[in-house]
Protein backbone atom coordinates (compact mmCIF):
# COMPACT_ATOMS: atom_id res chain seq x y z
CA UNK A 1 101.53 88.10 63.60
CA UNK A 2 99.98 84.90 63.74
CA UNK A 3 96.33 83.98 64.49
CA UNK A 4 96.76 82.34 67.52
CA UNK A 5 99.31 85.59 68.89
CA UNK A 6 96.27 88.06 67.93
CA UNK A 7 93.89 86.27 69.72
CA UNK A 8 95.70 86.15 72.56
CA UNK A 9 96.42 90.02 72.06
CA UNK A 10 92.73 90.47 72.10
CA UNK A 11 92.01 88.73 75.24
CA UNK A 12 94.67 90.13 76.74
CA UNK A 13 93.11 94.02 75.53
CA UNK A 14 89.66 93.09 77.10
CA UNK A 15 91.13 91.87 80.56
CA UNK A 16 93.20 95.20 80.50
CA UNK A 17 89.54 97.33 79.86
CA UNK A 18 87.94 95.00 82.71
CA UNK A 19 90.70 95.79 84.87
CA UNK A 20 90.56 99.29 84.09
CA UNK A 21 86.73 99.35 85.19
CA UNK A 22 87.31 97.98 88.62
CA UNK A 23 89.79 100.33 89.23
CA UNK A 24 87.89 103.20 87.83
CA UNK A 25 85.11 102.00 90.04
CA UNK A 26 87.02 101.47 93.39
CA UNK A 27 88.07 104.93 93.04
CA UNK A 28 84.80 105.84 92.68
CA UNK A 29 84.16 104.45 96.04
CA UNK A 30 86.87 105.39 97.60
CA UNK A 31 85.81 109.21 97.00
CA UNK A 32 82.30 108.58 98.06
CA UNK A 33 83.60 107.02 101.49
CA UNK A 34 86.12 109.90 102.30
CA UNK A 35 83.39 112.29 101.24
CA UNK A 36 80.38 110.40 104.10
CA UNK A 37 83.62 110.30 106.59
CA UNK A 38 84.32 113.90 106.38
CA UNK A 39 80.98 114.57 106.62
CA UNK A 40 80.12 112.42 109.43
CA UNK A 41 83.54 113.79 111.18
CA UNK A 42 82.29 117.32 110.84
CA UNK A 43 78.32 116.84 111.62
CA UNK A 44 78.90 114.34 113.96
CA UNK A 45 77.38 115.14 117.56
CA UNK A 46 79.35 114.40 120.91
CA UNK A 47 79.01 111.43 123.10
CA UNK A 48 76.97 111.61 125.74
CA UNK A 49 78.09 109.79 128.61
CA UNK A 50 81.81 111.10 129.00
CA UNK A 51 85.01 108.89 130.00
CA UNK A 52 84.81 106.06 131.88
């Protein structure tokens, strides 16, 4: 392999762990957000006020 392929190889191994932490971390998110939505869904007190 030649220098200039393995440093390329490298860069290209820490964009792929970068990328892997955003993703890791969106679906981090997206758990917290469907857990406070459930939540709110399910402790969530009626409108007052009705239909208009």
């Amino acid at each position: 392999m030649k220098a200039e392929e393995a440093r390329r190889l490298k860069e290209l191994e820490i964009e792929n762990q970068r990328l892997k932490r955003v993703v890791a971390d969106q679906a981090v998110d997206i758990a917290i957000l469907m857990e406070a939505n459930s939540y709110l869904g399910k402790h969530r007190a009626p409108r007052a006020g009705g239909a208009s």
